[in-house]
C-alpha atoms as a PDB file:
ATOM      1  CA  UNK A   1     270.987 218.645  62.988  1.00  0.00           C
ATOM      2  CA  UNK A   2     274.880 218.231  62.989  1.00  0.00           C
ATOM      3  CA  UNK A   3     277.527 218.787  59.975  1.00  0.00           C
ATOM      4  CA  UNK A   4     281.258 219.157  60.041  1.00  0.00           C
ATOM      5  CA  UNK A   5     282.278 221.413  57.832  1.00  0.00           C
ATOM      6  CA  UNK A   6     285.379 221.358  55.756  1.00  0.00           C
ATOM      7  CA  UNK A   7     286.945 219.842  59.037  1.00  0.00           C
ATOM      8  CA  UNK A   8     290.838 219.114  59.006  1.00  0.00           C
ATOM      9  CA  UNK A   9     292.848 218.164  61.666  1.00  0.00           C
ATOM     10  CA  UNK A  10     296.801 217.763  62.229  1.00  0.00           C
ATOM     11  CA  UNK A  11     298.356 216.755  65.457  1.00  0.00           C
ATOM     12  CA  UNK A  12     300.952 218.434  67.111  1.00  0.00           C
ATOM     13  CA  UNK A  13     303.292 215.601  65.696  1.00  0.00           C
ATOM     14  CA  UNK A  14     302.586 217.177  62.284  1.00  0.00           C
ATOM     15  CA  UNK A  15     300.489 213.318  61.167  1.00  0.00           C
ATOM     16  CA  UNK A  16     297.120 214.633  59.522  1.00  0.00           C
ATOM     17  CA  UNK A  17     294.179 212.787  60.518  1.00  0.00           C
ATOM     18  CA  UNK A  18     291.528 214.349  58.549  1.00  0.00           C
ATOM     19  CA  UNK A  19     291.341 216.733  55.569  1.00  0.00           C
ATOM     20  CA  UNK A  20     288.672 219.017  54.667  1.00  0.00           C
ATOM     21  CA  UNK A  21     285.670 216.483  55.835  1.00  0.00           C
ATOM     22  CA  UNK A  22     282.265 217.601  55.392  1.00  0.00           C
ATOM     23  CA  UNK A  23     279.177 215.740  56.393  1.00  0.00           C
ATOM     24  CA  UNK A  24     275.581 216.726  57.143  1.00  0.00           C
ATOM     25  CA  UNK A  25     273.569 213.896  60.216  1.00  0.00           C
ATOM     26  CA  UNK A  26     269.854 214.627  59.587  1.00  0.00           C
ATOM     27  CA  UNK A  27     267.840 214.386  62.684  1.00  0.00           C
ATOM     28  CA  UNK A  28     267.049 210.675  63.846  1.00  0.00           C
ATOM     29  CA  UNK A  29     269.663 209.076  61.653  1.00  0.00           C
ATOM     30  CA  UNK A  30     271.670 206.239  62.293  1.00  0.00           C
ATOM     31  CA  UNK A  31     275.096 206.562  60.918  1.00  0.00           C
ATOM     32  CA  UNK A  32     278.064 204.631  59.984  1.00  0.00           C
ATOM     33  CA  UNK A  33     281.498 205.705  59.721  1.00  0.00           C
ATOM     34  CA  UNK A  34     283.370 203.200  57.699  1.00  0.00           C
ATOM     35  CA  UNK A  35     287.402 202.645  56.825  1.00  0.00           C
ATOM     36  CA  UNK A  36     290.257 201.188  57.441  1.00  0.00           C
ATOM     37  CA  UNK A  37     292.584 202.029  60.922  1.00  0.00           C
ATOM     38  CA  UNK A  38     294.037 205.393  61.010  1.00  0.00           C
ATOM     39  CA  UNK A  39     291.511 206.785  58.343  1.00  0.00           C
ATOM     40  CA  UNK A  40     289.896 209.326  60.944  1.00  0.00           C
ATOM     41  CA  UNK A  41     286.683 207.815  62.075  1.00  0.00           C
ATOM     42  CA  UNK A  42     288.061 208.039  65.765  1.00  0.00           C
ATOM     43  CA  UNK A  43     289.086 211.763  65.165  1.00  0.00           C
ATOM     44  CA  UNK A  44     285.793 212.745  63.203  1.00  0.00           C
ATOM     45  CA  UNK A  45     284.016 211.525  66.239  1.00  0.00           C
ATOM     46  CA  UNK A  46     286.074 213.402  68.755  1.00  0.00           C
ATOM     47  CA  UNK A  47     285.440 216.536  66.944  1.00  0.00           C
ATOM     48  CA  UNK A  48     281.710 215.886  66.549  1.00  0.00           C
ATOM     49  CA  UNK A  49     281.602 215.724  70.250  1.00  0.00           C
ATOM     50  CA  UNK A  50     283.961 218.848  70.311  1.00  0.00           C
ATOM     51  CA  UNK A  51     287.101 216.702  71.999  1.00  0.00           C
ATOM     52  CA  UNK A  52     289.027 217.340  69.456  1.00  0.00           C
ATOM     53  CA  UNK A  53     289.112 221.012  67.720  1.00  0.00           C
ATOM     54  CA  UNK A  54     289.612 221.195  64.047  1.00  0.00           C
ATOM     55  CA  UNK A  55     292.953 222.572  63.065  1.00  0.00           C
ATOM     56  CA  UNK A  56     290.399 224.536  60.291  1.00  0.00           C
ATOM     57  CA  UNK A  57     286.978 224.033  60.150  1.00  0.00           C
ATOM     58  CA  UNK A  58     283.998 223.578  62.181  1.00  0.00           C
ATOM     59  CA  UNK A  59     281.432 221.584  63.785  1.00  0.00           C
ATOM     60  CA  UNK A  60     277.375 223.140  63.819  1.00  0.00           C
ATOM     61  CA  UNK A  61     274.694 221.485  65.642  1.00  0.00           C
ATOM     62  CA  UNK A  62     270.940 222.781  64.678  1.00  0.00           C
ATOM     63  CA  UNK A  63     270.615 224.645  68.415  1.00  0.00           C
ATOM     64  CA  UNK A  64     273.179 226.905  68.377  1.00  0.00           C
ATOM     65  CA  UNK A  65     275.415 227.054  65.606  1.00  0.00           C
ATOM     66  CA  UNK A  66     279.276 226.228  66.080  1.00  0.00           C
ATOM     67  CA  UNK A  67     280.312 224.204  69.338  1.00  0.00           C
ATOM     68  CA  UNK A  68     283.367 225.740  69.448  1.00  0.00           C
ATOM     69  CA  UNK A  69     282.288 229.170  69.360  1.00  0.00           C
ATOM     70  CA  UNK A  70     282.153 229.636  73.188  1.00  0.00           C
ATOM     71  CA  UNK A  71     282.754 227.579  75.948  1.00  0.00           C
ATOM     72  CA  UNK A  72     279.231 227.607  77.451  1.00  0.00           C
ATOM     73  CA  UNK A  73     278.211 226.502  73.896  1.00  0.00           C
ATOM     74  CA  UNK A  74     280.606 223.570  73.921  1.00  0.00           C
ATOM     75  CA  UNK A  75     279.731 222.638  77.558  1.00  0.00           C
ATOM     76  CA  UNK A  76     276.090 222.674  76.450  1.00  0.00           C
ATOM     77  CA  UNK A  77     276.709 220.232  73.228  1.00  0.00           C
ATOM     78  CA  UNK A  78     278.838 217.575  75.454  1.00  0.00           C
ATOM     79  CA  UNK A  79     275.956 217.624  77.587  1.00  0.00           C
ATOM     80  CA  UNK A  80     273.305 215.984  75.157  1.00  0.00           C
ATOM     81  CA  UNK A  81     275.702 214.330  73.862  1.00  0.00           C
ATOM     82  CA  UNK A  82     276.323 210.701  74.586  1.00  0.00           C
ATOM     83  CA  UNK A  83     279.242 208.521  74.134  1.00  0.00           C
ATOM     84  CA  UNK A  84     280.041 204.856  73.771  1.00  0.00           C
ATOM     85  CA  UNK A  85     283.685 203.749  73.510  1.00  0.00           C
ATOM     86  CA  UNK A  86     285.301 200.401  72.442  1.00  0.00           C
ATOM     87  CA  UNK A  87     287.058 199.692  75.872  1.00  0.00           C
ATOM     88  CA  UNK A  88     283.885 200.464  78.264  1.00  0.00           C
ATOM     89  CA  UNK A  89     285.568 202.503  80.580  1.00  0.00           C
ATOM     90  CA  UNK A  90     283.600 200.718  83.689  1.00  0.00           C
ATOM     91  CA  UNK A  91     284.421 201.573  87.279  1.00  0.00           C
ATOM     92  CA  UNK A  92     284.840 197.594  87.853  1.00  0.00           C
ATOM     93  CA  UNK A  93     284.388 197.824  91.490  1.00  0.00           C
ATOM     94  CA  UNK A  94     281.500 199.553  90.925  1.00  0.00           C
ATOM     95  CA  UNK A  95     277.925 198.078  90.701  1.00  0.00           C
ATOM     96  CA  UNK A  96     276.122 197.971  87.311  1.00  0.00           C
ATOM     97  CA  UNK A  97     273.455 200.102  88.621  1.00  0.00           C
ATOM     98  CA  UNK A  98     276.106 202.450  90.081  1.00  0.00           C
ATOM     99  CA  UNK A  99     278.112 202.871  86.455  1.00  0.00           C
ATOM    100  CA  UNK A 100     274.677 203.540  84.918  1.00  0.00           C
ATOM    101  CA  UNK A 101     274.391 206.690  87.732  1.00  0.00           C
ATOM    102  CA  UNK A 102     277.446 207.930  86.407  1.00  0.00           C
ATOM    103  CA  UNK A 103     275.475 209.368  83.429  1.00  0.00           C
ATOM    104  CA  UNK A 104     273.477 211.284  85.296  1.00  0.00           C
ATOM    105  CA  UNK A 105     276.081 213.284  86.501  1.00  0.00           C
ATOM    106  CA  UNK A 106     275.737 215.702  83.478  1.00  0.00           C
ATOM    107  CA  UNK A 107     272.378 216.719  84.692  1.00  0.00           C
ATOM    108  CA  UNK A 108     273.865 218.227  87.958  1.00  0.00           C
ATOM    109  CA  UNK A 109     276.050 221.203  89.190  1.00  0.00           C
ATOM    110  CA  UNK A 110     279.730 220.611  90.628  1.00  0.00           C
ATOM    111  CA  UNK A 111     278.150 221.044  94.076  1.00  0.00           C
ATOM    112  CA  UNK A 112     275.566 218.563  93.563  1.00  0.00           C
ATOM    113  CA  UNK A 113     277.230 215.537  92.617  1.00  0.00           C
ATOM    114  CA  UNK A 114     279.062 215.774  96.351  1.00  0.00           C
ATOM    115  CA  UNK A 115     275.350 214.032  97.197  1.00  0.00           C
ATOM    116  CA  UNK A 116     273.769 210.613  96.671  1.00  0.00           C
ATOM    117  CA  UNK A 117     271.794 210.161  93.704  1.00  0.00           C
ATOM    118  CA  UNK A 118     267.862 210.395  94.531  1.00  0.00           C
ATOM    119  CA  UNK A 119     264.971 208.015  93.885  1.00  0.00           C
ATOM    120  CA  UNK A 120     264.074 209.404  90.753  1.00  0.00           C
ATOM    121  CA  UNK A 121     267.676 209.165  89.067  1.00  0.00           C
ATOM    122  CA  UNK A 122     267.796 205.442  90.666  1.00  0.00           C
ATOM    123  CA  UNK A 123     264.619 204.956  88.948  1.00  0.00           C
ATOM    124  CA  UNK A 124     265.703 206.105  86.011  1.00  0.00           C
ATOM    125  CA  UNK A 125     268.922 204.251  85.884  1.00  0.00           C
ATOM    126  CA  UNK A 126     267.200 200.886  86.329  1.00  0.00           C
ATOM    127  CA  UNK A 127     264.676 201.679  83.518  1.00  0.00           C
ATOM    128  CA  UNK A 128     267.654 201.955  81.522  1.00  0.00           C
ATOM    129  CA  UNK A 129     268.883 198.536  82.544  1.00  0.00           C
ATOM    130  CA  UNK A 130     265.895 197.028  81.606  1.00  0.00           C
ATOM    131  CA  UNK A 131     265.967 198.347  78.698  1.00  0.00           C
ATOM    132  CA  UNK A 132     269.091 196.849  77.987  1.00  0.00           C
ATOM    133  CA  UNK A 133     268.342 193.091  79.151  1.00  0.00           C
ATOM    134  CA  UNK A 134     270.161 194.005  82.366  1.00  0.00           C
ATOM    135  CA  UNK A 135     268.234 194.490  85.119  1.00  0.00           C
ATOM    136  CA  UNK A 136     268.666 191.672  86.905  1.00  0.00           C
ATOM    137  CA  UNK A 137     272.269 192.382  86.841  1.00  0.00           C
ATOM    138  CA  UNK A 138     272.223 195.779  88.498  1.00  0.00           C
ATOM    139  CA  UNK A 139     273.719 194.773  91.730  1.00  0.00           C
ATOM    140  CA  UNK A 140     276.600 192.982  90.019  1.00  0.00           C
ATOM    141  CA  UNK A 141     279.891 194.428  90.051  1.00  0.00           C
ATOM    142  CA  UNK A 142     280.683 195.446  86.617  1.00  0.00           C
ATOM    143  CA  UNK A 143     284.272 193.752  86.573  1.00  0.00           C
ATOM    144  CA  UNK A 144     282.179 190.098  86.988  1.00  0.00           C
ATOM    145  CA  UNK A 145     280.089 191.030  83.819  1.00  0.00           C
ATOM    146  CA  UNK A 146     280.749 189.173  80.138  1.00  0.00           C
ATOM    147  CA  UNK A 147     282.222 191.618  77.864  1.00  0.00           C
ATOM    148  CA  UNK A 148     278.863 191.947  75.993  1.00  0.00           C
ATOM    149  CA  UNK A 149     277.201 193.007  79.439  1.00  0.00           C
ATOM    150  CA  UNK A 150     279.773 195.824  80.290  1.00  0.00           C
ATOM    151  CA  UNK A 151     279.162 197.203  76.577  1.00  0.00           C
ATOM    152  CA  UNK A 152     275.480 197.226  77.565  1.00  0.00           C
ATOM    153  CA  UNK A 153     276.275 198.765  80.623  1.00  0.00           C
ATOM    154  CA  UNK A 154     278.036 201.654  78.988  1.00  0.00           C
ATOM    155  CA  UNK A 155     275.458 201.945  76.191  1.00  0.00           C
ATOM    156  CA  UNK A 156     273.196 202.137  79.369  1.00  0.00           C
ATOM    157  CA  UNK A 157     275.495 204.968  81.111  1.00  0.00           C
ATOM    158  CA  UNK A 158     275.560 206.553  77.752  1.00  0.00           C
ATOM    159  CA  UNK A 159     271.707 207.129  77.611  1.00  0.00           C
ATOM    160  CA  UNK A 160     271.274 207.878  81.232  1.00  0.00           C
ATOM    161  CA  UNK A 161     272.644 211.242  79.968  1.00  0.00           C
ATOM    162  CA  UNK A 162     269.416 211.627  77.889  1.00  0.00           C
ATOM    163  CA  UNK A 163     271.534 212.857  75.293  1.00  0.00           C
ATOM    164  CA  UNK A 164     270.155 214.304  71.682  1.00  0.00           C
ATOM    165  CA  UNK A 165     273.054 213.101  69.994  1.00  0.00           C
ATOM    166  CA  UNK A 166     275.049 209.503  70.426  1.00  0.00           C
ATOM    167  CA  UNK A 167     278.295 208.547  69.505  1.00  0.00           C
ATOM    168  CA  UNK A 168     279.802 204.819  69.175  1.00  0.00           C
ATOM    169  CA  UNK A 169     283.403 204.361  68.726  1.00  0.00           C
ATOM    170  CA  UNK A 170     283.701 201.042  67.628  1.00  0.00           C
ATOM    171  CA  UNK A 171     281.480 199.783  70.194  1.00  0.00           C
ATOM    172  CA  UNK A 172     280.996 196.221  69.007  1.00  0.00           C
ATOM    173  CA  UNK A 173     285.330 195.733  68.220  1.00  0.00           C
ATOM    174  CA  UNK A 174     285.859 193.179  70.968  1.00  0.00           C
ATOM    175  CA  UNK A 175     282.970 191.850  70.952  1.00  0.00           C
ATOM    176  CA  UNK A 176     282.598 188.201  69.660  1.00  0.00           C
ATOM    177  CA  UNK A 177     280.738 188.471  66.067  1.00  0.00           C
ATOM    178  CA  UNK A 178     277.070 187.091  67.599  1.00  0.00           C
ATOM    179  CA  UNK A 179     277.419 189.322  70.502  1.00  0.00           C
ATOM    180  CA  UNK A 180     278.342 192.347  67.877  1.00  0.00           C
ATOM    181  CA  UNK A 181     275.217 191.542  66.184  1.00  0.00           C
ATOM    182  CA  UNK A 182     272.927 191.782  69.592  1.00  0.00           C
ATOM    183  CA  UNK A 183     274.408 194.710  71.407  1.00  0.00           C
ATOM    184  CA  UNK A 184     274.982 196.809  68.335  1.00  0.00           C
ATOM    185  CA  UNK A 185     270.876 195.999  67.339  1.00  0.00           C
ATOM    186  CA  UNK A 186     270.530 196.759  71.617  1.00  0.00           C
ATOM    187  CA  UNK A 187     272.072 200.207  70.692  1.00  0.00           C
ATOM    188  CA  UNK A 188     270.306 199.904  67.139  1.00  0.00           C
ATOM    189  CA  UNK A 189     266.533 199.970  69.049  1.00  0.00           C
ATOM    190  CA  UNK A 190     267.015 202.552  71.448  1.00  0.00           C
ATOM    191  CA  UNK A 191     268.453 205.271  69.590  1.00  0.00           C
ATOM    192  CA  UNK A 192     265.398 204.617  66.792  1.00  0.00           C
ATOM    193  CA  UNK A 193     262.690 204.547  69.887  1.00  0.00           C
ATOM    194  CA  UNK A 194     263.995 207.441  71.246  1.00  0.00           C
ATOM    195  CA  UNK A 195     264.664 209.382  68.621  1.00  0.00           C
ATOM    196  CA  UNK A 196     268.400 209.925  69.136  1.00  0.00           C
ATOM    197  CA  UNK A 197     270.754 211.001  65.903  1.00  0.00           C
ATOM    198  CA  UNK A 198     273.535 208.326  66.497  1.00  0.00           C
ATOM    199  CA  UNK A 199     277.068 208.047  64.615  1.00  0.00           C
ATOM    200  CA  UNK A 200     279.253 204.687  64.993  1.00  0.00           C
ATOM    201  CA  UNK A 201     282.222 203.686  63.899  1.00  0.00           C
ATOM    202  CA  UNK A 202     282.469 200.104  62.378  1.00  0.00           C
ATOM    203  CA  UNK A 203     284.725 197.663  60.325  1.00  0.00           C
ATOM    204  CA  UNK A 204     282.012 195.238  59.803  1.00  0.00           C
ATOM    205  CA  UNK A 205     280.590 195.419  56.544  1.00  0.00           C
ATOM    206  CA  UNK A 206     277.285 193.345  56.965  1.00  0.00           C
ATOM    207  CA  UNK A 207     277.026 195.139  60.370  1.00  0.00           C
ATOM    208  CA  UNK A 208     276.749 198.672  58.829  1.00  0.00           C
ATOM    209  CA  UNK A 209     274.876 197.479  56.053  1.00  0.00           C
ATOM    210  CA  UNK A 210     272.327 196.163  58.316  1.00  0.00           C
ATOM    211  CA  UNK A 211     271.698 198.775  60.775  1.00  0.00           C
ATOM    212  CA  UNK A 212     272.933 202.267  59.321  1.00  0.00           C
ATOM    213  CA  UNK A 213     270.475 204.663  57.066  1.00  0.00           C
ATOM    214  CA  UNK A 214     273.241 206.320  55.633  1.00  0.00           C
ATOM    215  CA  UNK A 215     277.116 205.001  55.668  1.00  0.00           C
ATOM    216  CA  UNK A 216     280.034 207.168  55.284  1.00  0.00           C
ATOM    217  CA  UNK A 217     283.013 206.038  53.772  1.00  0.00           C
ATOM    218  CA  UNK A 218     286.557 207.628  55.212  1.00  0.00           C
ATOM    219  CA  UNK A 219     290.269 206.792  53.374  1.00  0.00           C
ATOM    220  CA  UNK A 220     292.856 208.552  54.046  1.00  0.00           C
ATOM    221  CA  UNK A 221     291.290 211.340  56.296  1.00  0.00           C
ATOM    222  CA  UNK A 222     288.839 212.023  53.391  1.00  0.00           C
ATOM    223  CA  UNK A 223     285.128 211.272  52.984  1.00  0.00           C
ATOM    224  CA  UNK A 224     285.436 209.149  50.104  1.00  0.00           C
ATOM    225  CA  UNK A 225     281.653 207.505  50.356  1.00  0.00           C
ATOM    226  CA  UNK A 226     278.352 209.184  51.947  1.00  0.00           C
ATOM    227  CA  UNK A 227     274.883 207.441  50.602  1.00  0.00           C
ATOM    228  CA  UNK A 228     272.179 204.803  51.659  1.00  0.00           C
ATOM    229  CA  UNK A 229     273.594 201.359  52.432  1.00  0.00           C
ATOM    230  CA  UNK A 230     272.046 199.779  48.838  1.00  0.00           C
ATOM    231  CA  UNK A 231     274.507 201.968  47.170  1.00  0.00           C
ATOM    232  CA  UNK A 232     277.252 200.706  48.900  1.00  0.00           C
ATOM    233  CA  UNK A 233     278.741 198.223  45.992  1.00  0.00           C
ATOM    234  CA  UNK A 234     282.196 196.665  45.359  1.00  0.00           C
ATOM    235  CA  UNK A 235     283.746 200.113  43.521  1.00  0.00           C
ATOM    236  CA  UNK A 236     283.185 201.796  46.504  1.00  0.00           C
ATOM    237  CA  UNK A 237     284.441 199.484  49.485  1.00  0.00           C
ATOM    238  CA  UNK A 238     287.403 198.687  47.438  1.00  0.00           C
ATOM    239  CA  UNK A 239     287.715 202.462  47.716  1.00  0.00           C
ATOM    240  CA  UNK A 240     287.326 203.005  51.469  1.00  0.00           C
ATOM    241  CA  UNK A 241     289.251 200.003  51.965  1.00  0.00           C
ATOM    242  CA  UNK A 242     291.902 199.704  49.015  1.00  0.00           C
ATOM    243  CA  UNK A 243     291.209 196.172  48.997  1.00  0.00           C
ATOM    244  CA  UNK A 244     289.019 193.317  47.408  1.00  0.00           C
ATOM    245  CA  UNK A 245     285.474 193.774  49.251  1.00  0.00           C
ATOM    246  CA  UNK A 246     285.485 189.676  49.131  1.00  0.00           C
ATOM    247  CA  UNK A 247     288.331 189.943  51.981  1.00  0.00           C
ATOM    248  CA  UNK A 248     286.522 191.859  54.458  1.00  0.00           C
ATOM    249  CA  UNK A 249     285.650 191.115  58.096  1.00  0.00           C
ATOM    250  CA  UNK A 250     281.883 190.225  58.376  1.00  0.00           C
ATOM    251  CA  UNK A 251     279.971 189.094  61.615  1.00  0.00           C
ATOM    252  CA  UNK A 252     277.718 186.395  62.518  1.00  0.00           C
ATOM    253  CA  UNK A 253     274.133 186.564  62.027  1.00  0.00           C
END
């Protein structure tokens, strides 16, 4: 469904953040980008989602080939495309409900956002909620949420999109390590139910271990590790991580 492909990317401060990365997301999966800070998980992402542009390489998706191949094409990919980032990016004075709607806005032409949203996207938006534990809370400002409910409020936002494709950067970071657990598993069921191919970025070991069907490792800028969580053993976190796997940041169950 998606694959970078011999993806490498330098900044325009000459720091290389990735270097000829290849992966291959089958339909449906649930993957985990794992590695230390500053070994390209956060760039890989942003060029799945076509923010970022390979300084060589590409990025395919099943429907049409290479996003960046034309600007309708890329414009096309963003739209099914979902995305859930570390710091939620809520409009704080904003309702729950009304950060949810946000999503929605993908679905529309420039003119057409100048109007309210309708029943039906209202609807829809509250489903979503609901879906997320949150319903009750859709009248609530975001910026009087716990930090676990805002990150369910952008997964929320995130979906209202409809997307085909989702993509977590390190949604679960600031998170205390039983909230982690719930929201990540919130994210977890709806992506399997719906059948949405969803990439996330992690540092938790027993997080990735728990919820991914397919973990790959990054050092570096390269893929050093891409296989089923069982094979996932000391050799190769001490590779991703250059550093005893005993030492590693877990979260509560």
């Amino acid at each position: 469904m998606l694959s970078a492909r011999d993806v490498s990317v330098v900044y325009a401060n000459g720091v290389g953040a990735l270097e000829s990365a290849n992966i291959q997301i089958q339909r449906g999966q649930f993957v985990v980008l794992l590695g230390k800070s500053g070994a390209g998980k956060s760039t890989l992402l942003r060029c799945l989602n076509g923010l970022v542009k390979p300084t060589s390489g590409d990025i395919h998706v099943e429907a049409f080939g290479s996003i960046f191949e034309s600007c309708t094409k890329l414009r096309e990919h963003r739209r099914r495309t979902g995305m859930v980032f570390q710091q939620h990016h809520l409009i704080g004075r904003l309702t729950a409900l009304e950060n949810v709607l946000m999503g929605r806005l993908s679905r529309y032409g420039g003119l057409r956002t100048l109007l309210p949203f309708g029943r039906s996207d209202r609807l829809a938006a509250l489903e979503i909620l609901d879906r997320v534990g949150l319903a009750d809370r859709a009248l609530a400002r975001a910026d009087q949420l716990s930090g676990g409910q805002q990150q369910r409020v952008g997964i929320a936002r995130a979906m209202a999109q409809q997307p085909t494709l989702m993509l977590a950067d390190e949604p679960v970071a600031s998170l205390d390590p039983a909230t982690a657990v719930q929201v990540l598993g919130d994210l977890h069921r709806i992506c399997r139910e719906d059948g949405i191919t969803t990439v996330v970025s992690l540092h938790q070991l027993d997080l990735a271990r728990r919820f991914a069907d397919r973990i790959v490792g990054l050092a570096g800028g390269r893929v050093v590790f891409s296989a089923a969580p069982g094979e996932l053993v000391t050799e190769s976190i001490d590779t991703i991580y250059a550093q005893p796997a005993a030492t590693l940041p877990v979260a509560a169950e």
